[in-house]
Protein backbone atom coordinates (compact mmCIF):
# COMPACT_ATOMS: atom_id res chain seq x y z
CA UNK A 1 59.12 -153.12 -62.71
CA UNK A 2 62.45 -151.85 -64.31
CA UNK A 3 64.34 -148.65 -63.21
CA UNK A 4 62.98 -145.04 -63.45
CA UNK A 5 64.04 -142.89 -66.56
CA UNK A 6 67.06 -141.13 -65.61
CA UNK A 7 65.31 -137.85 -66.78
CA UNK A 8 62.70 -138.03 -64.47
CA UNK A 9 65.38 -138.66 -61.51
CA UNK A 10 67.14 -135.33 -63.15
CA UNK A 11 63.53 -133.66 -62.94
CA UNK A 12 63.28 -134.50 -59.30
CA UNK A 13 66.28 -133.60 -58.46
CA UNK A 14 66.00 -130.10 -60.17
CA UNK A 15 62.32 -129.18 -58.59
CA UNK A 16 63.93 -129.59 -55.24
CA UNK A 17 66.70 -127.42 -55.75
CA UNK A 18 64.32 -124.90 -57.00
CA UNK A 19 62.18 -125.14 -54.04
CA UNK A 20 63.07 -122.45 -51.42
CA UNK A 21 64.55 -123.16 -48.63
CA UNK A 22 62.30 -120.70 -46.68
CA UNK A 23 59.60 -118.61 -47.04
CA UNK A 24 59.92 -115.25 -49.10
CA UNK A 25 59.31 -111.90 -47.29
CA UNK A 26 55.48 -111.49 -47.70
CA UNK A 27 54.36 -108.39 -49.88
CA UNK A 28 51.60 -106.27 -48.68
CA UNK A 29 49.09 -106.40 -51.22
CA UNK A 30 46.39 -104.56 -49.39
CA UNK A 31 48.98 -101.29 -49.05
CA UNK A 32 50.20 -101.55 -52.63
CA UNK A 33 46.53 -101.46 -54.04
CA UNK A 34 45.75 -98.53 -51.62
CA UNK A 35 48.70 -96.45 -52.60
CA UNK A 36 47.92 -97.24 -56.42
CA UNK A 37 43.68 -96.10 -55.54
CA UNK A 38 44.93 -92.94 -53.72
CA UNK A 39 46.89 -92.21 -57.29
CA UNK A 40 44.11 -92.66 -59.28
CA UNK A 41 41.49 -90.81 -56.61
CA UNK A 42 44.02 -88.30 -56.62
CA UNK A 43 44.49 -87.61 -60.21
CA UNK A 44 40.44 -87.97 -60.87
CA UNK A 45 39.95 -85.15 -58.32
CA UNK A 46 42.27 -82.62 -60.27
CA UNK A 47 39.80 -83.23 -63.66
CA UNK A 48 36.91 -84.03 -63.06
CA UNK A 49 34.84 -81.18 -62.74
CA UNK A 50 36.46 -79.75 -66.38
CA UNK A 51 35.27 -83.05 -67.87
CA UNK A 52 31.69 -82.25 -69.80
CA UNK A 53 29.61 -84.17 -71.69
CA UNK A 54 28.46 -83.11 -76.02
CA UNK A 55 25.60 -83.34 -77.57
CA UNK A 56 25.43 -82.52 -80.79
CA UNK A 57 22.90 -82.01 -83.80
CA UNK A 58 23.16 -82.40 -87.43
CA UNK A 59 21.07 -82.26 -90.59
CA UNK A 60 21.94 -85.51 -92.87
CA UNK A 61 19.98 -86.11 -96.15
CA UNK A 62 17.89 -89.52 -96.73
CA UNK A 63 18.14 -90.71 -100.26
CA UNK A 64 15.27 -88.69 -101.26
CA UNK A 65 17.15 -85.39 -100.14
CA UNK A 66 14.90 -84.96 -97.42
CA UNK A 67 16.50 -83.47 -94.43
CA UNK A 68 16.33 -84.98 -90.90
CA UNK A 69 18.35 -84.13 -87.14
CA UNK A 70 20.73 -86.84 -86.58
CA UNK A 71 21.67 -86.45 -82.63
CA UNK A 72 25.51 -87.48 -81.39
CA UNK A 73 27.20 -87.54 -78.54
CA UNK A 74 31.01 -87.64 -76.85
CA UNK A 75 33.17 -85.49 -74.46
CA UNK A 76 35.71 -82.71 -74.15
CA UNK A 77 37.28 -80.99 -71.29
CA UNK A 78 38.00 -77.25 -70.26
CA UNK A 79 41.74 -76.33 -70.30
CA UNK A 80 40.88 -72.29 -69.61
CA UNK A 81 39.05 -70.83 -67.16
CA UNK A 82 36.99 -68.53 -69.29
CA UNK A 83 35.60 -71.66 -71.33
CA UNK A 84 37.64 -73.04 -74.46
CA UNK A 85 37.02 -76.56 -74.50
CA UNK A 86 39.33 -79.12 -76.27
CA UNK A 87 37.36 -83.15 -78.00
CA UNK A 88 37.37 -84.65 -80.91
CA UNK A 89 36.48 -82.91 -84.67
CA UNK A 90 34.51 -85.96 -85.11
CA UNK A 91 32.45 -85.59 -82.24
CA UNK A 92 31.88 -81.88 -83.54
CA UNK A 93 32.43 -81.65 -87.42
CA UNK A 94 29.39 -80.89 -89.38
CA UNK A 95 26.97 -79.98 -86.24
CA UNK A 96 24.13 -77.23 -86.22
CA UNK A 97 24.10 -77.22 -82.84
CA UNK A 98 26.49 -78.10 -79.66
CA UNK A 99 25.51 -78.11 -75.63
CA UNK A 100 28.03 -78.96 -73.55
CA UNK A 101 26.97 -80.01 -69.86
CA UNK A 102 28.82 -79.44 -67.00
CA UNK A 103 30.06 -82.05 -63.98
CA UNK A 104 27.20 -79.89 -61.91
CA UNK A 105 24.80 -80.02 -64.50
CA UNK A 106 24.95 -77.05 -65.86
CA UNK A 107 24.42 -76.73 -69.60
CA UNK A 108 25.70 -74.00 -72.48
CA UNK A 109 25.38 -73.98 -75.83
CA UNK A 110 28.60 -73.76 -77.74
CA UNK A 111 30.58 -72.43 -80.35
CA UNK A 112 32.93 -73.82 -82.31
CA UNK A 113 35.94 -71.84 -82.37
CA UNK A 114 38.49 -74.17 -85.06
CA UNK A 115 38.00 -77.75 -86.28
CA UNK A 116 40.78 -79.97 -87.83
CA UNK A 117 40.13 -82.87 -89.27
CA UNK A 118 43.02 -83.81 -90.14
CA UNK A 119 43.95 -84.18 -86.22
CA UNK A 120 40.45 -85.20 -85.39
CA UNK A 121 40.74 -82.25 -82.90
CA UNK A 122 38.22 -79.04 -81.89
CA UNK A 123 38.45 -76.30 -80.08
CA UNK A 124 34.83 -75.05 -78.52
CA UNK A 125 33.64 -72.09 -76.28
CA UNK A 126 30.93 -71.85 -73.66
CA UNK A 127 30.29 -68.48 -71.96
CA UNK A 128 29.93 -68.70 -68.23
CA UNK A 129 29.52 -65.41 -66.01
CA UNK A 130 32.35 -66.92 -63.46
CA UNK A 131 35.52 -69.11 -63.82
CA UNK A 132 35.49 -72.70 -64.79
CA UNK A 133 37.27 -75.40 -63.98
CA UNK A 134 39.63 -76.24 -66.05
CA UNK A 135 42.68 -79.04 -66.30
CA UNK A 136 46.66 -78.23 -66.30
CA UNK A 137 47.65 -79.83 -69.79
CA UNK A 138 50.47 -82.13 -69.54
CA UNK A 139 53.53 -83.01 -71.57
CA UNK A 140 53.30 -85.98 -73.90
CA UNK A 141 57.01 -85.93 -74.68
CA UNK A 142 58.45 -87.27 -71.48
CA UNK A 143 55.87 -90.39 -71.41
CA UNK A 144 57.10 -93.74 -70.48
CA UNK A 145 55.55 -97.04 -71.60
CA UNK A 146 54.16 -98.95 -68.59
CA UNK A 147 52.98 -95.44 -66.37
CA UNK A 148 49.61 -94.89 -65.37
CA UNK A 149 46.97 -93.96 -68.04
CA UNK A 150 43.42 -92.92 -66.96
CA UNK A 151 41.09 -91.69 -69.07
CA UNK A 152 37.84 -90.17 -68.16
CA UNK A 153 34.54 -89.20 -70.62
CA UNK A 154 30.60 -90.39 -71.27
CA UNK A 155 31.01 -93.31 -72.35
CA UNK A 156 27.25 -95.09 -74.30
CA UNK A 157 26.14 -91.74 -72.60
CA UNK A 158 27.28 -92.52 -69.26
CA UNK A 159 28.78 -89.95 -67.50
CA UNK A 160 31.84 -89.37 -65.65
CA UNK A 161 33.35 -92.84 -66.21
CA UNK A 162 36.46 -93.42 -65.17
CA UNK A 163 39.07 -96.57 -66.97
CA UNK A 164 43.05 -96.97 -65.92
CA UNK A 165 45.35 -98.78 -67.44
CA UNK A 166 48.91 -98.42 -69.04
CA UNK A 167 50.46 -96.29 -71.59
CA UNK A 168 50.71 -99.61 -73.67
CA UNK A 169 53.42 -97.88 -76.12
CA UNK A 170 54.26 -94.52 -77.96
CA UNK A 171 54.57 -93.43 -81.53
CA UNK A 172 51.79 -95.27 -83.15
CA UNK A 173 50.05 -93.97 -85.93
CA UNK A 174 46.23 -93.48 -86.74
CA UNK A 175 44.22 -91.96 -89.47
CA UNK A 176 41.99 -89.17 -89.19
CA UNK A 177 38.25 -89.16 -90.38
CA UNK A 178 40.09 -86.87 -93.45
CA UNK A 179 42.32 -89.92 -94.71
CA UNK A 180 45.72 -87.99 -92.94
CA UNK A 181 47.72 -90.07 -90.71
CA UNK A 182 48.02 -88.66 -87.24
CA UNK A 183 51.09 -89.67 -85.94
CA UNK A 184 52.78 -90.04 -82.23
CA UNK A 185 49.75 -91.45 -81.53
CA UNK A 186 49.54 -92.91 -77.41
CA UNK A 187 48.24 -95.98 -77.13
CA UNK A 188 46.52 -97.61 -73.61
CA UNK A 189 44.74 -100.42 -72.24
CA UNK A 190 42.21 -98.11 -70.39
CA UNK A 191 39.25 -99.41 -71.87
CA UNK A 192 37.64 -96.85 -74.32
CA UNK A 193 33.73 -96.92 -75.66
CA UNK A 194 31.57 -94.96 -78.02
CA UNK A 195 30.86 -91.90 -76.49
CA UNK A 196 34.71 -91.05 -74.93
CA UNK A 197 36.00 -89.54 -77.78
CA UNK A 198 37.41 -85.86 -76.92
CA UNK A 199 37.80 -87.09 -73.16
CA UNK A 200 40.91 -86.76 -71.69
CA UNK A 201 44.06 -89.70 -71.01
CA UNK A 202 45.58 -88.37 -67.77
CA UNK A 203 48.63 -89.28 -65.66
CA UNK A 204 49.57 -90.30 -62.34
CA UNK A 205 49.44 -86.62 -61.39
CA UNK A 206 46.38 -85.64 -62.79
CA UNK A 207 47.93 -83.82 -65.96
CA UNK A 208 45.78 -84.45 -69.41
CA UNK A 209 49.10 -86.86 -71.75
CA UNK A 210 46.39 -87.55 -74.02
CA UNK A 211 42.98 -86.88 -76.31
CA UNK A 212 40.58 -90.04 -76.73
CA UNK A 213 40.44 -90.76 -79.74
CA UNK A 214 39.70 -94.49 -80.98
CA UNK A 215 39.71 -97.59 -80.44
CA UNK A 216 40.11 -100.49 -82.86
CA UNK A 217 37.00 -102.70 -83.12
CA UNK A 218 36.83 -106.37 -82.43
CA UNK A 219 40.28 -105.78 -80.22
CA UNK A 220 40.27 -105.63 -76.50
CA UNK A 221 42.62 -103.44 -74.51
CA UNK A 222 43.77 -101.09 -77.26
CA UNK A 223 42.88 -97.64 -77.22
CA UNK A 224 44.32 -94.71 -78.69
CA UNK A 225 44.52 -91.17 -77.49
CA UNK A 226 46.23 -88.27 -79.73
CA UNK A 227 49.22 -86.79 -78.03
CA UNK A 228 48.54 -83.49 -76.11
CA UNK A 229 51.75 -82.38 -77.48
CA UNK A 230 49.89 -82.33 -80.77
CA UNK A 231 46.88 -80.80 -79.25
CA UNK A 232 48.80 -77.90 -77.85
CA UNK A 233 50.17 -77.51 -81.54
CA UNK A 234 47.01 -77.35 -82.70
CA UNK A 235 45.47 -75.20 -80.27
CA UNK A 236 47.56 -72.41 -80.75
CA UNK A 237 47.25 -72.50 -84.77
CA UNK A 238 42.98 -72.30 -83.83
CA UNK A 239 43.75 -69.48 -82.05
CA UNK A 240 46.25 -67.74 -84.63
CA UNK A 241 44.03 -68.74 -87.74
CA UNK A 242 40.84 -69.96 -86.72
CA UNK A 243 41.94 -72.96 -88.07
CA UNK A 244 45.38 -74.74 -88.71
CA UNK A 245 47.29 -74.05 -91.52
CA UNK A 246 50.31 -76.26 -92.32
CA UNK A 247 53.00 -76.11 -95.10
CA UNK A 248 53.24 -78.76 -97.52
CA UNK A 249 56.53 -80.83 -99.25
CA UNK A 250 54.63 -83.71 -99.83
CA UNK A 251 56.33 -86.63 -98.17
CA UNK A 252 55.08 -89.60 -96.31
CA UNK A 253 57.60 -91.45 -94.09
CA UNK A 254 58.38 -92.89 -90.50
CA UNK A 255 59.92 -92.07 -87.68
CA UNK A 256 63.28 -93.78 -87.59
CA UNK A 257 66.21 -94.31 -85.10
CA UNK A 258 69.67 -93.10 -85.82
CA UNK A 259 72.70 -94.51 -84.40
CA UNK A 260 74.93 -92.76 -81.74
CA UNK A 261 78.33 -93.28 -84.23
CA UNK A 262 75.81 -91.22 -86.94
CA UNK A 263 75.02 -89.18 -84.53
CA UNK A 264 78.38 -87.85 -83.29
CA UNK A 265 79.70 -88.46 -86.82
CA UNK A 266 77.46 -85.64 -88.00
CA UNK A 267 77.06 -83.63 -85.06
CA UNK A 268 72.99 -84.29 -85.11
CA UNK A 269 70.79 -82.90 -82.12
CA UNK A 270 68.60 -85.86 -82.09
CA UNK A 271 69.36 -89.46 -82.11
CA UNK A 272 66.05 -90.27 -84.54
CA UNK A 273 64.78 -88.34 -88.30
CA UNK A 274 62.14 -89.32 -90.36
CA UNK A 275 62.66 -91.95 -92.71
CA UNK A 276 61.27 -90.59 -96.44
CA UNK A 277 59.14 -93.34 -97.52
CA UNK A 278 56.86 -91.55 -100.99
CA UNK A 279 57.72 -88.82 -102.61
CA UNK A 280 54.75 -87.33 -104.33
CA UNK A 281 55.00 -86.97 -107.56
CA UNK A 282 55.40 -83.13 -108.88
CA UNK A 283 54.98 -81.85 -105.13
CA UNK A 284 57.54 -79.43 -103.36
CA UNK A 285 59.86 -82.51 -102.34
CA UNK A 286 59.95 -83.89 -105.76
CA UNK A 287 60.95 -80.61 -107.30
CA UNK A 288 63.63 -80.06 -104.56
CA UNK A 289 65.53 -83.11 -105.41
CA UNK A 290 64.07 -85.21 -101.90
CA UNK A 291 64.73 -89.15 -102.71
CA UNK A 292 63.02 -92.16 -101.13
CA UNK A 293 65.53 -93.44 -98.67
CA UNK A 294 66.23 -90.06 -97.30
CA UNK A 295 66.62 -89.30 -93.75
CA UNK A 296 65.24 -86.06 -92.77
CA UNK A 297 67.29 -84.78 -89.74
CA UNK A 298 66.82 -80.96 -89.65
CA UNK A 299 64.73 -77.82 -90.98
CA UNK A 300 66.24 -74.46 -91.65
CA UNK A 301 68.61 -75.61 -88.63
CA UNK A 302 65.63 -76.85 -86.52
CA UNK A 303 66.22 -80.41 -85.40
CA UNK A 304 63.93 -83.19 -86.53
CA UNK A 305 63.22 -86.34 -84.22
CA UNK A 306 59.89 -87.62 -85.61
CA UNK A 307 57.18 -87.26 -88.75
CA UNK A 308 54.89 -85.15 -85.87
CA UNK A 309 58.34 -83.02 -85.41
CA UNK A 310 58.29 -82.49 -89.13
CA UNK A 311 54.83 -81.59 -88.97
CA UNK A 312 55.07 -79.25 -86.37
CA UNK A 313 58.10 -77.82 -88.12
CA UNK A 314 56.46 -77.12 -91.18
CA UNK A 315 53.97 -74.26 -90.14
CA UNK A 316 52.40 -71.86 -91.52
CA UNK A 317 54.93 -69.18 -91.52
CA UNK A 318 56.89 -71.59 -94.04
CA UNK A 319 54.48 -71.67 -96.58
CA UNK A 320 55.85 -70.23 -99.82
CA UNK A 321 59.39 -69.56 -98.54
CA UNK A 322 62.30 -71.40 -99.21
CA UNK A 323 63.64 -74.00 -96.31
CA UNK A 324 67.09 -75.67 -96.08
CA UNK A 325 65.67 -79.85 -95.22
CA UNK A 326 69.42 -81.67 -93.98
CA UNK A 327 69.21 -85.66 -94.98
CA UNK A 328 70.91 -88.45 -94.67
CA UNK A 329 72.00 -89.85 -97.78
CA UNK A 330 74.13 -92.64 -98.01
CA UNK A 331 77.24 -91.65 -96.33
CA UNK A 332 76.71 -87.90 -96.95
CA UNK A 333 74.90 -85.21 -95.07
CA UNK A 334 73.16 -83.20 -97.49
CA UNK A 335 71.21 -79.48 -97.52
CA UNK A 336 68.49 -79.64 -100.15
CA UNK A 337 66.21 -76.45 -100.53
CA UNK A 338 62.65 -77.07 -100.71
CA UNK A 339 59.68 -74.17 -100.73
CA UNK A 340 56.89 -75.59 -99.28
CA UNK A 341 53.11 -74.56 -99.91
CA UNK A 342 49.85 -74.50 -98.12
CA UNK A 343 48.31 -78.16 -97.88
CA UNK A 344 44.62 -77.84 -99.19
CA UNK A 345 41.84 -80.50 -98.39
């Protein structure tokens, strides 16, 4: 037989240098899994008991306009001691009737104090003659991709299931049940099922990061939870208004990065804007002069870092009066006055 390729001589040679030349220090598997189950056994413990389980009614109309109950089901969780509960609009919207059972079994009707949509958020309330239990609401702005996710709910209707994962990445965006994108949306690998919508997504320390929200069907290992930073935004408008009201310029767009020379150039708080995309046609924006292309960087002085920043920034107490909006335009850093109004439907 004639002489070996001299590639498979080079291959040879180059699995034996790879080879070590002794053994690697052994990991402790056993101690690494325990430390990561006394996290998660840890962090369950803090929630758990404010995590209930919904049932809802509702009267739907057959074709021949005769009306029938339609049951539902889904979770929420207590974040006050005297009873507000926060889930999902779409586990709520529309219902006759709500009963939210306890971790001990305990059952109460409820009332639904604010529902938005367009956030696919709800605030409840259950009377109880003694404190609940109740969760310590995180903050979604410091996440990291790759930390601990865990989400608990009643999942199919079974209750008090627990998933972990990852926060899988940050800043997604996801419609609501009312057509508006909700955006800084968290997305996770803890698996999610009918039934855990409204549950919480908590972290490593047992704070609620998240609201479960959706997941996209047909996929595996992608979940979505809306940002408790939104939530707390949203909260507090329920509790203002009774439900949230939010100023409109008419914009769509995308959070985008800016660059540090920009950024000193210009003397900007925040190294990202939002990105103007559409311009609706005759809305506040239009009128104001706002062009596609636009980078929105600031309101009346506030800085803006994202399209949920923008959102936020644009509150009610802006409807109908005039705001300074600072782009990026080309080279230029421009001031263009805009007077938002009150976003309807």
């Amino acid at each position: 037989m004639g002489s070996r390729p001299q590639f498979i001589d080079d291959l040879a040679r180059g699995a034996q240098d790879a080879a070590p030349s002794a053994p690697l220090d052994a990991i402790d598997d056993t101690a690494l899994l325990d430390a990561y189950s006394r996290t998660v056994i840890g962090a369950l413990e803090r929630v758990q008991q404010a995590v209930v389980f919904i049932s809802v009614e509702r009267q739907l109309a057959d074709p021949r306009g005769a009306r029938r109950n339609v049951g539902g089901t889904g979770s929420g969780f207590i974040f006050t001691p005297d009873g507000y509960l926060l889930t999902n609009s779409h586990v709520v919207h529309g219902a006759t009737h709500i009963v939210v059972t306890l971790a001990d079994g305990a059952r109460f009707d409820a009332d639904l104090v604010g529902d938005d949509p367009a956030s696919d958020l709800a605030v409840l309330r259950i009377g109880s003659p003694e404190p609940l239990p109740h969760v310590e609401l995180g903050d979604s702005g410091s996440l990291r991709v790759g930390q601990i996710a865990i989400a608990v709910g009643n999942p199919l209707g079974l209750a008090q299931t627990v998933t972990t994962g990852v926060v899988s990445a940050l800043g997604r965006s996801l419609r609501s049940t009312s057509g508006r994108m909700i955006y800084d949306v968290i997305q996770t690998d803890a698996a999610l099922n009918p039934g855990n919508s409204g549950g919480p997504l908590i972290n490593s320390a047992g704070h609620v990061i998240g609201v479960n929200t959706a997941i996209i069907s047909g996929a595996q290992a992608i979940s979505f939870a809306t940002a408790i930073d939104t939530a707390k935004w949203v909260i507090m408008q329920i509790f203002a208004y009774g439900r949230v009201r939010r100023a409109y310029i008419g914009v769509a767009g995308t959070t985008t990065p800016i660059s540090r020379r920009v950024q000193r150039f210009f003397e900007l708080a925040s190294a990202s804007g939002v990105h103007v995309m559409e311009i609706v046609k005759g809305s506040p924006a239009a009128l104001g002069g706002l062009r596609t292309g636009d980078r929105i960087v600031a309101v009346d002085g506030i800085a803006v870092d994202s399209v949920d920043g923008l959102q936020r920034t644009l509150d009610a107490s802006r409807i109908d009066k005039p705001v300074k909006i600072a782009v990026l335009r080309g080279t230029q850093k421009l001031d263009i006055d805009v007077t938002p109004v009150e976003q309807t439907g």
